[in-house]
PDB file of N, CA and C in Angstrom:
ATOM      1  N   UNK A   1       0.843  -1.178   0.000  1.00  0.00           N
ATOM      2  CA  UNK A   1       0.000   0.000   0.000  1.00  0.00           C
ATOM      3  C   UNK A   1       0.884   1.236   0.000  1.00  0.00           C
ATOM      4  N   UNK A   2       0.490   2.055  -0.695  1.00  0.00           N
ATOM      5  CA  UNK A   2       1.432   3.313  -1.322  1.00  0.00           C
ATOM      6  C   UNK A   2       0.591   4.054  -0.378  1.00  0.00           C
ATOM      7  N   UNK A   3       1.690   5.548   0.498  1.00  0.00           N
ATOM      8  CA  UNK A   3       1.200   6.808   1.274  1.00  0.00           C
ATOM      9  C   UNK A   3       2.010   7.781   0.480  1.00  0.00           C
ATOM     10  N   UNK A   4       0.545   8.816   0.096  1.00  0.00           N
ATOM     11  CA  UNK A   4       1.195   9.703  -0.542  1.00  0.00           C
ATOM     12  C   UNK A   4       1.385  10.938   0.616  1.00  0.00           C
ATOM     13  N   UNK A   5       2.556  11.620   0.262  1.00  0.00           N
ATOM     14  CA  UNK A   5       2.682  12.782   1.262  1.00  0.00           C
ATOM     15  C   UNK A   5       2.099  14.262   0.658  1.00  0.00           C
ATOM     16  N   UNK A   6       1.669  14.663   0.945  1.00  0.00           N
ATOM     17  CA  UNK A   6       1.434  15.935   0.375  1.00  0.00           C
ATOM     18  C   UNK A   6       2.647  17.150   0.196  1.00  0.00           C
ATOM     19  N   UNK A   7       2.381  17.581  -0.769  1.00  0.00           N
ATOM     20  CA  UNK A   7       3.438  18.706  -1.497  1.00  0.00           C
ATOM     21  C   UNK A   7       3.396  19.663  -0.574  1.00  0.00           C
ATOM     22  N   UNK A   8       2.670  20.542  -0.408  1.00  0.00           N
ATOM     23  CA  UNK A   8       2.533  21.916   0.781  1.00  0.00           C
ATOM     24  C   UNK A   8       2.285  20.904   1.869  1.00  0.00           C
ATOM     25  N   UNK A   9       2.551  20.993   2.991  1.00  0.00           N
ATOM     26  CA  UNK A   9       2.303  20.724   4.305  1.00  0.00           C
ATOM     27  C   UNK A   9       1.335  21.882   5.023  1.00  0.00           C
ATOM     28  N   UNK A  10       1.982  23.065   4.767  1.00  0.00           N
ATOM     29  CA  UNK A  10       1.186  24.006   5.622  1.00  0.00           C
ATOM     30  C   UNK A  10      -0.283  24.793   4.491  1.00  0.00           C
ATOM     31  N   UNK A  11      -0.590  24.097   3.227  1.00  0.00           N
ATOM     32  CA  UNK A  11      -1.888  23.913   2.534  1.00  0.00           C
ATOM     33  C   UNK A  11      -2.943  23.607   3.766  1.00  0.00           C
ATOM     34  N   UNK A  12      -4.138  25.452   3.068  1.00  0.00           N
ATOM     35  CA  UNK A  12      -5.524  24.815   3.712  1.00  0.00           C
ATOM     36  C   UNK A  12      -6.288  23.440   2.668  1.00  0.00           C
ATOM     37  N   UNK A  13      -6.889  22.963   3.360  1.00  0.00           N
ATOM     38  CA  UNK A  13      -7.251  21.712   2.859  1.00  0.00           C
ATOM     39  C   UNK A  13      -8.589  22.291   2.032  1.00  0.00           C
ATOM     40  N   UNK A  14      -8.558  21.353   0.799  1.00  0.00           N
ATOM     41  CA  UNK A  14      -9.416  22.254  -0.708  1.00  0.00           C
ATOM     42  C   UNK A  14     -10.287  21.108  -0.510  1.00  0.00           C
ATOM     43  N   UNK A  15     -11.613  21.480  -1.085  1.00  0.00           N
ATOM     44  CA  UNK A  15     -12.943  20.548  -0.829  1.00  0.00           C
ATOM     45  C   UNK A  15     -13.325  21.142  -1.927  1.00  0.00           C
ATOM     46  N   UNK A  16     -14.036  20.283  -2.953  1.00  0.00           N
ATOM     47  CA  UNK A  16     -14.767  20.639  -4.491  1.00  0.00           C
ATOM     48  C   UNK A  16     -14.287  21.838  -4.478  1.00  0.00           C
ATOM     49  N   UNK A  17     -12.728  21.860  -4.724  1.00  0.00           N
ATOM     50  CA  UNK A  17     -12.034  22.894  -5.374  1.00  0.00           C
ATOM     51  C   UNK A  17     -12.171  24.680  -4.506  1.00  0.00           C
ATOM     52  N   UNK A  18     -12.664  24.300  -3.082  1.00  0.00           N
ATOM     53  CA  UNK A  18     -12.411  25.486  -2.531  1.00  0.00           C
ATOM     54  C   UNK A  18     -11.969  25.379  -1.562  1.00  0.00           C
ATOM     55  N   UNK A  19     -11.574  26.195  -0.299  1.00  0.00           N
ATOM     56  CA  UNK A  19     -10.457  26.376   0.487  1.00  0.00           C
ATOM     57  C   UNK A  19     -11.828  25.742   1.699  1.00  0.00           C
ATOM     58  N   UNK A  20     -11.637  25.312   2.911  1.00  0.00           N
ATOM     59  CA  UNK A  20     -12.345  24.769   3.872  1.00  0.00           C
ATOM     60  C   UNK A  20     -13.386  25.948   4.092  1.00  0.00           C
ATOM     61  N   UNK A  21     -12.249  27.927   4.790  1.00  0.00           N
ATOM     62  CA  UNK A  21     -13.089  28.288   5.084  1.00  0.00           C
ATOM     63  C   UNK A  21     -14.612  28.751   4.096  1.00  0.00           C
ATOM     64  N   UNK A  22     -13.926  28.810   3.130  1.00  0.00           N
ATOM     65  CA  UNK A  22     -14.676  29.395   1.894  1.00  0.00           C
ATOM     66  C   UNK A  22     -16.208  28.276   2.033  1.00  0.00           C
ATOM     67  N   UNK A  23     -15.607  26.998   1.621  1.00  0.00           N
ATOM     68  CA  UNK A  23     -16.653  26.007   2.095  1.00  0.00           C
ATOM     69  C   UNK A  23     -17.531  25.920   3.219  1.00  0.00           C
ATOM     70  N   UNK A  24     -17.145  26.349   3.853  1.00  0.00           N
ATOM     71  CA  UNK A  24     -17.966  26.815   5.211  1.00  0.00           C
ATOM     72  C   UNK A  24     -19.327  27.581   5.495  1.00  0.00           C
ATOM     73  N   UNK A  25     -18.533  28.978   4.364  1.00  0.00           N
ATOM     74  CA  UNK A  25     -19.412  29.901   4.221  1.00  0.00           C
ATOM     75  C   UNK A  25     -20.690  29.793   3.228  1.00  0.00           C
ATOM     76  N   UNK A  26     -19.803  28.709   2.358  1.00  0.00           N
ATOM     77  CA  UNK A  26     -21.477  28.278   0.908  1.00  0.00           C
ATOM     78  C   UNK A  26     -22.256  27.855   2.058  1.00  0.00           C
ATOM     79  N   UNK A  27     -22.012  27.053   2.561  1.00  0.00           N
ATOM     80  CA  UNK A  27     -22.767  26.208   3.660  1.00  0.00           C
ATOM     81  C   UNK A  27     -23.746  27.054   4.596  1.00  0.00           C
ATOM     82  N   UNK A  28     -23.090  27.987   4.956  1.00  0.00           N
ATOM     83  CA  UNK A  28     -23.661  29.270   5.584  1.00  0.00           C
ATOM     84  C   UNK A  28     -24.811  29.734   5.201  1.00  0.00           C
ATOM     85  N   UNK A  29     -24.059  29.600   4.172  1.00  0.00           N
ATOM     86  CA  UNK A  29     -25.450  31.236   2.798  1.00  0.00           C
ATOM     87  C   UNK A  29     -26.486  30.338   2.287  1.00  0.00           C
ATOM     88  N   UNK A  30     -25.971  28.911   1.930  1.00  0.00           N
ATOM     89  CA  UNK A  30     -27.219  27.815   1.844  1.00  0.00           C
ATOM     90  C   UNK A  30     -28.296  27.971   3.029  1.00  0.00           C
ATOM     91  N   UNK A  31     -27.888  27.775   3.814  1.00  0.00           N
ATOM     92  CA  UNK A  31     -28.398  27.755   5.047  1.00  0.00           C
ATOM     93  C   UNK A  31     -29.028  29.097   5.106  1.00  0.00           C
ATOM     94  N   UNK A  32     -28.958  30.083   5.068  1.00  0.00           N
ATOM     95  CA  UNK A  32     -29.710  31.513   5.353  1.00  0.00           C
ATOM     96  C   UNK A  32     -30.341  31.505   4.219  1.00  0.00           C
ATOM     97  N   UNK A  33     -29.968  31.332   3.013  1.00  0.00           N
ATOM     98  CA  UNK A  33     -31.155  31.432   2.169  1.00  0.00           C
ATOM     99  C   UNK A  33     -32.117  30.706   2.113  1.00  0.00           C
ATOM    100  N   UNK A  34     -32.053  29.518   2.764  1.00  0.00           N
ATOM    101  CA  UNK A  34     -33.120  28.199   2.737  1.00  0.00           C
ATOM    102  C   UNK A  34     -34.131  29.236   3.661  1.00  0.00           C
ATOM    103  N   UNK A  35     -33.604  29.413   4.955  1.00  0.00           N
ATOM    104  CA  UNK A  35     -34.628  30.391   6.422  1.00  0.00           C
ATOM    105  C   UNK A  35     -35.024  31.561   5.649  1.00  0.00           C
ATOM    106  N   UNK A  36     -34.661  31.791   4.388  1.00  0.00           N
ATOM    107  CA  UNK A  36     -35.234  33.527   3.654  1.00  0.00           C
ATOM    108  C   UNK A  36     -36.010  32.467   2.526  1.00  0.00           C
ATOM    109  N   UNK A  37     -36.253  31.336   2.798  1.00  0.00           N
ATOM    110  CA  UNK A  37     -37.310  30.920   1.646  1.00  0.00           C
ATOM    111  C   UNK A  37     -36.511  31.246   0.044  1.00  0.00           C
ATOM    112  N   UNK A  38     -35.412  31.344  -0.381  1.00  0.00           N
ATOM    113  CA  UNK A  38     -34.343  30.997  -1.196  1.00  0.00           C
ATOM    114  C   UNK A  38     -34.982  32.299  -2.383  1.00  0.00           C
ATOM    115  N   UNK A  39     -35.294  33.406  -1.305  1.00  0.00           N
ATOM    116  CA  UNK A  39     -36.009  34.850  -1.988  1.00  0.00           C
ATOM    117  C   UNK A  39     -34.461  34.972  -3.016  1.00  0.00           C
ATOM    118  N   UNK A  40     -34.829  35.596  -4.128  1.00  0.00           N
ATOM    119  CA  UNK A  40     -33.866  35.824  -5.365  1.00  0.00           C
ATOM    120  C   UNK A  40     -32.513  37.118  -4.333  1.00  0.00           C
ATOM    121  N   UNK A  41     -32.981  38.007  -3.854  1.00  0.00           N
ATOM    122  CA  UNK A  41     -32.714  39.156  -3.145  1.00  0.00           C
ATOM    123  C   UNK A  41     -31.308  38.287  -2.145  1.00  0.00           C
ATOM    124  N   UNK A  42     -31.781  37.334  -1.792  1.00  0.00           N
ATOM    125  CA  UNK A  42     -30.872  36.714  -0.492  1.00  0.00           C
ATOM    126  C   UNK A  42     -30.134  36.044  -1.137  1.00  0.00           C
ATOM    127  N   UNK A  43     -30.193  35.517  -2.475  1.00  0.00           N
ATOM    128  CA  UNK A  43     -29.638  34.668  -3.208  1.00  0.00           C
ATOM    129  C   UNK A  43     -28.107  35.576  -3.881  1.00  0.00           C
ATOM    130  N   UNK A  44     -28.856  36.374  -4.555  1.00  0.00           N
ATOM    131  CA  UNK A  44     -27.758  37.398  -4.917  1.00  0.00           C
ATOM    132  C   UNK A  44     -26.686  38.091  -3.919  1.00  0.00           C
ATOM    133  N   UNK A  45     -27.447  38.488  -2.763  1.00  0.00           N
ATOM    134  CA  UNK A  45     -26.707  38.885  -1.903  1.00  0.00           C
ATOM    135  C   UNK A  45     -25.339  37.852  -0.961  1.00  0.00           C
ATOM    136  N   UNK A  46     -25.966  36.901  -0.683  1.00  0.00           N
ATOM    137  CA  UNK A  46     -25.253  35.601  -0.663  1.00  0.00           C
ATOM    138  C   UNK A  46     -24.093  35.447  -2.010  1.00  0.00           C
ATOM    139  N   UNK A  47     -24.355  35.703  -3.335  1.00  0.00           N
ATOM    140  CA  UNK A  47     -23.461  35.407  -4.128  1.00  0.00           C
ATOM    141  C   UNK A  47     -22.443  36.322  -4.225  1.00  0.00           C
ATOM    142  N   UNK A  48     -23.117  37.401  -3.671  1.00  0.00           N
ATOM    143  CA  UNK A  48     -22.244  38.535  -4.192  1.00  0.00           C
ATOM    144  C   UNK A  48     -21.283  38.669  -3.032  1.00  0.00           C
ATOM    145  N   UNK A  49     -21.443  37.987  -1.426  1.00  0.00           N
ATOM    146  CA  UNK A  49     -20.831  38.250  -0.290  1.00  0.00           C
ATOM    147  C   UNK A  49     -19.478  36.909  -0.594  1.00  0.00           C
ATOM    148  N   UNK A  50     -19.609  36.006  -1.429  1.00  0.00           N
ATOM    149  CA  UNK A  50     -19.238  34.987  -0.940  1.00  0.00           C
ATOM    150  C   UNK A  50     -17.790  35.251  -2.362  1.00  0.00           C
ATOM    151  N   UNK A  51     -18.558  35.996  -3.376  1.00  0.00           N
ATOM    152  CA  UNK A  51     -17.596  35.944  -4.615  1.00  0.00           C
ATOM    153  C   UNK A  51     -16.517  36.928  -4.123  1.00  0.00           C
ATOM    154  N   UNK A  52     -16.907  38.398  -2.914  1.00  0.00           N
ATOM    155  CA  UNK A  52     -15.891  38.845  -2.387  1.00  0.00           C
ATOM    156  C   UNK A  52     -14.809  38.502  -1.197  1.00  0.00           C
ATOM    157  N   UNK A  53     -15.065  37.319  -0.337  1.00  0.00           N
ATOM    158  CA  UNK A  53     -15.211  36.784   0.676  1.00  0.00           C
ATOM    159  C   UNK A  53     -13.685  35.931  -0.297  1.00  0.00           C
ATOM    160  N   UNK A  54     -14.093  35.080  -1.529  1.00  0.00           N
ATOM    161  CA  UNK A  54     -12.856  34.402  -1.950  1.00  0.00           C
ATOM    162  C   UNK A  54     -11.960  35.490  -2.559  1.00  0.00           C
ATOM    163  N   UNK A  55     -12.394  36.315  -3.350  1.00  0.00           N
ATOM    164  CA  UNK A  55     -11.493  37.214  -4.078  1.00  0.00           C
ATOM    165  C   UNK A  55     -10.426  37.551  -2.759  1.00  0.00           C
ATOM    166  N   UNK A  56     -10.925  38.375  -1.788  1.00  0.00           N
ATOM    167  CA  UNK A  56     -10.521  38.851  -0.442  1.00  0.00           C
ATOM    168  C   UNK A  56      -8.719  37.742  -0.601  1.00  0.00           C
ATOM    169  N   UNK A  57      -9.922  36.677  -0.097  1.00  0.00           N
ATOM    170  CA  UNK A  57      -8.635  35.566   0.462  1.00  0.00           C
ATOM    171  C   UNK A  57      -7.701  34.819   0.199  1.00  0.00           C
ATOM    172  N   UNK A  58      -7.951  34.705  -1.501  1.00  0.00           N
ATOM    173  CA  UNK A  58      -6.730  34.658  -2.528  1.00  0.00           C
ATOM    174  C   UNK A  58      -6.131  35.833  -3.294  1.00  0.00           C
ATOM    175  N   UNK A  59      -6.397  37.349  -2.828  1.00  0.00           N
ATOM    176  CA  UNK A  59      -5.611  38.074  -3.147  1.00  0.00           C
ATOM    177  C   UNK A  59      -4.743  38.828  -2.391  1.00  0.00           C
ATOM    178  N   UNK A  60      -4.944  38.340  -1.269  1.00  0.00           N
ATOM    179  CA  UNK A  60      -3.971  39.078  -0.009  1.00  0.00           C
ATOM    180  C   UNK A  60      -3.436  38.378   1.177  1.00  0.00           C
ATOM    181  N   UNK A  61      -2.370  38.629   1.587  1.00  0.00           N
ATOM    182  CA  UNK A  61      -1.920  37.494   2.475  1.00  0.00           C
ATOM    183  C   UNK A  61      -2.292  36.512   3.620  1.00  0.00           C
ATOM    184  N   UNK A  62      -2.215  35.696   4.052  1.00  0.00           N
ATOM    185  CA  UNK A  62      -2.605  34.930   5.019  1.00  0.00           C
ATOM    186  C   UNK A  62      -2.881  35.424   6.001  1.00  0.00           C
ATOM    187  N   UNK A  63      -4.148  35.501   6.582  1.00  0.00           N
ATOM    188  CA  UNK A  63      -4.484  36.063   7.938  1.00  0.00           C
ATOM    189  C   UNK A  63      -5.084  37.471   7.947  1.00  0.00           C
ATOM    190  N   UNK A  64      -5.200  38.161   6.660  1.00  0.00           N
ATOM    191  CA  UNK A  64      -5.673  39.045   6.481  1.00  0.00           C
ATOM    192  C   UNK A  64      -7.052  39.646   6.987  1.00  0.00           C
ATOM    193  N   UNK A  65      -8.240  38.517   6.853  1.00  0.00           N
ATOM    194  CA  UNK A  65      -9.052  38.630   7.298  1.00  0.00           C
ATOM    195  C   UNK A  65      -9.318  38.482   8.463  1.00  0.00           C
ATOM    196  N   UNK A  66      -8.947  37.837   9.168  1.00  0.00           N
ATOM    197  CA  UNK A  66      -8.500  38.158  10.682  1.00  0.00           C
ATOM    198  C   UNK A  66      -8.342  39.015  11.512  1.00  0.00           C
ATOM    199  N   UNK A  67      -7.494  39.674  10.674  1.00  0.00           N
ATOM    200  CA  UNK A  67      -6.980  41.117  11.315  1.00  0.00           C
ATOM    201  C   UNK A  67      -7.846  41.848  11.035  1.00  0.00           C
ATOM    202  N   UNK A  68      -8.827  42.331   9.679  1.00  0.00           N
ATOM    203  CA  UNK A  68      -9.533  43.234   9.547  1.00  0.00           C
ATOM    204  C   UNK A  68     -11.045  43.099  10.471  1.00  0.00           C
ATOM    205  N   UNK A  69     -10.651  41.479  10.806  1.00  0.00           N
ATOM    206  CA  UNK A  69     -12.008  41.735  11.759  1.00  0.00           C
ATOM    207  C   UNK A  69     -11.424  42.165  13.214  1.00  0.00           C
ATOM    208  N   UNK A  70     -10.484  41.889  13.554  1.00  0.00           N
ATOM    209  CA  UNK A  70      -9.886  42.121  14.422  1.00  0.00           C
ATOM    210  C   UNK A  70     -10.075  43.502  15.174  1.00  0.00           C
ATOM    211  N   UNK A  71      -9.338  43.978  14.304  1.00  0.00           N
ATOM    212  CA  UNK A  71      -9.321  45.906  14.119  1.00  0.00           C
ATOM    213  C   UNK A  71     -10.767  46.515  13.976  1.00  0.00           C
ATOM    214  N   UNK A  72     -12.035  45.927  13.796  1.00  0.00           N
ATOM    215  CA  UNK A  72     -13.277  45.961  13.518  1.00  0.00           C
ATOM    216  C   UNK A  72     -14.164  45.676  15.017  1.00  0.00           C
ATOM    217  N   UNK A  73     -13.259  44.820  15.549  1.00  0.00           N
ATOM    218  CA  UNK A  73     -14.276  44.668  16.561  1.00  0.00           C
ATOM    219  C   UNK A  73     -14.828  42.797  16.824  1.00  0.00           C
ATOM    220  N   UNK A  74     -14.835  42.470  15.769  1.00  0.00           N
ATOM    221  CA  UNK A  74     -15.690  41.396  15.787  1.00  0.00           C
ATOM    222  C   UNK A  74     -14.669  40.019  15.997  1.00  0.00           C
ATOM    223  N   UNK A  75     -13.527  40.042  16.614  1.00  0.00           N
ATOM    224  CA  UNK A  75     -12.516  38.829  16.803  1.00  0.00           C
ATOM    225  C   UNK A  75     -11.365  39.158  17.355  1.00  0.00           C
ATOM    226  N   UNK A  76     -11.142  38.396  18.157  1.00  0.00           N
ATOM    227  CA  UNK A  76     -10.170  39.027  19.645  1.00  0.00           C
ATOM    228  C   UNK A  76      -9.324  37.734  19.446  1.00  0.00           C
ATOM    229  N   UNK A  77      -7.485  38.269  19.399  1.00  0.00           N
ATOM    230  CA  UNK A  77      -6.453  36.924  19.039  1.00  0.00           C
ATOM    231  C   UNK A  77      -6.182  36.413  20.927  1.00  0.00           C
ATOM    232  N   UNK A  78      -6.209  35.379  20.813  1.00  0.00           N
ATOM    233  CA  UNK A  78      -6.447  34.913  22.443  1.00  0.00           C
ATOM    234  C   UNK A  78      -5.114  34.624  22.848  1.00  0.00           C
ATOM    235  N   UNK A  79      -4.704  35.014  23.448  1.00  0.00           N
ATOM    236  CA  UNK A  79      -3.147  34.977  24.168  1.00  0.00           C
ATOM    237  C   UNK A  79      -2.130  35.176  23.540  1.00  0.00           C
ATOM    238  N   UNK A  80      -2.241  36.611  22.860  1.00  0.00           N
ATOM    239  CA  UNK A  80      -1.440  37.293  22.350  1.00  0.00           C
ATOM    240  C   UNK A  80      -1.456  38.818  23.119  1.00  0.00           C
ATOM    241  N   UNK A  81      -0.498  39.306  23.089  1.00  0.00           N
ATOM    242  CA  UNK A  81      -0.654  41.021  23.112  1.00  0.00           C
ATOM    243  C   UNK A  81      -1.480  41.800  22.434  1.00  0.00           C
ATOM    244  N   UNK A  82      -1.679  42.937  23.429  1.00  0.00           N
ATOM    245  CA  UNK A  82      -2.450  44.190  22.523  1.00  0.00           C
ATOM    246  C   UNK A  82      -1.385  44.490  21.157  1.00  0.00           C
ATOM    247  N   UNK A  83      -1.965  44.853  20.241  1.00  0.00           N
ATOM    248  CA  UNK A  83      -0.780  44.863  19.080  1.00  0.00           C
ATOM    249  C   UNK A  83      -0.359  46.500  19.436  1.00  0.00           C
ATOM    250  N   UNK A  84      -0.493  47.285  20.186  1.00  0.00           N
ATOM    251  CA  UNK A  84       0.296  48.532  20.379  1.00  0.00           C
ATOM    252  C   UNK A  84       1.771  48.322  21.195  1.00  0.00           C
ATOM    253  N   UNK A  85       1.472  46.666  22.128  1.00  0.00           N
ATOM    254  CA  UNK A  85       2.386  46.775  23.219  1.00  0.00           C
ATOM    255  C   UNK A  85       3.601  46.666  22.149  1.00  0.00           C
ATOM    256  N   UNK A  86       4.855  47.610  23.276  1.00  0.00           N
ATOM    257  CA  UNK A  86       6.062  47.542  22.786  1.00  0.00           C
ATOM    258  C   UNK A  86       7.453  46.773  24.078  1.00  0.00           C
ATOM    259  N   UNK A  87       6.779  46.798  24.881  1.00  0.00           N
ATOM    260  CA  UNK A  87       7.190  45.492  26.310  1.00  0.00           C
ATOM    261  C   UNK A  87       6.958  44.506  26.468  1.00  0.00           C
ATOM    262  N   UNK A  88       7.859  43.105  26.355  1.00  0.00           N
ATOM    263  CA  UNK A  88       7.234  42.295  26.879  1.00  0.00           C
ATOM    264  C   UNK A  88       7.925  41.567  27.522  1.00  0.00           C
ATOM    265  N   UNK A  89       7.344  41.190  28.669  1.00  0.00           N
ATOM    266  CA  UNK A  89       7.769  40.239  29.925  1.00  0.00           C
ATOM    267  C   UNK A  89       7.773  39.247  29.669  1.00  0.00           C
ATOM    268  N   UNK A  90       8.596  38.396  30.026  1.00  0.00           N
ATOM    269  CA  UNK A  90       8.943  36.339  29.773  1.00  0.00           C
ATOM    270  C   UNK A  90       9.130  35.658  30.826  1.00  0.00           C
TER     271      UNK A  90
END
């Protein structure tokens, strides 16, 4: 029995050709549009969130989105520093 190793190691893992989180989010917008009764309005909006959502994340570096939620309010990095600190104790 042959083990293949994978080429990238640190590769997010691709599912019908999209990145996990990306996959996540169809899943998402399926899901909210099913509860909006799959109205055309939610459909588009869903397409149009999800076509910027990948553009976003294959055109700018790793972790990007993170940070912009970060800096936004909506996601806090957990046992890290405030990113202003310029001290740090060990």
């Amino acid at each position: 029995m042959k083990h293949r190793i994978p080429q990238y190691l640190n590769e997010q893992v691709m599912f019908i050709g999209m990145h996990s989180d990306e996959f996540c989010l169809l899943i998402l917008a399926v899901y909210l549009s099913a509860i909006a009764g799959f109205h055309w309005l939610v459909l588009m909006g869903n397409a149009v969130l999800m076509a910027a959502f990948i553009w976003v994340n294959r055109n700018f570096p790793r972790g990007f989105v993170r940070h912009i939620a970060y800096f936004s309010g909506f996601y806090q990095f957990r046992k890290y520093p405030e990113y202003f600190a310029n001290r740090f104790i060990e």
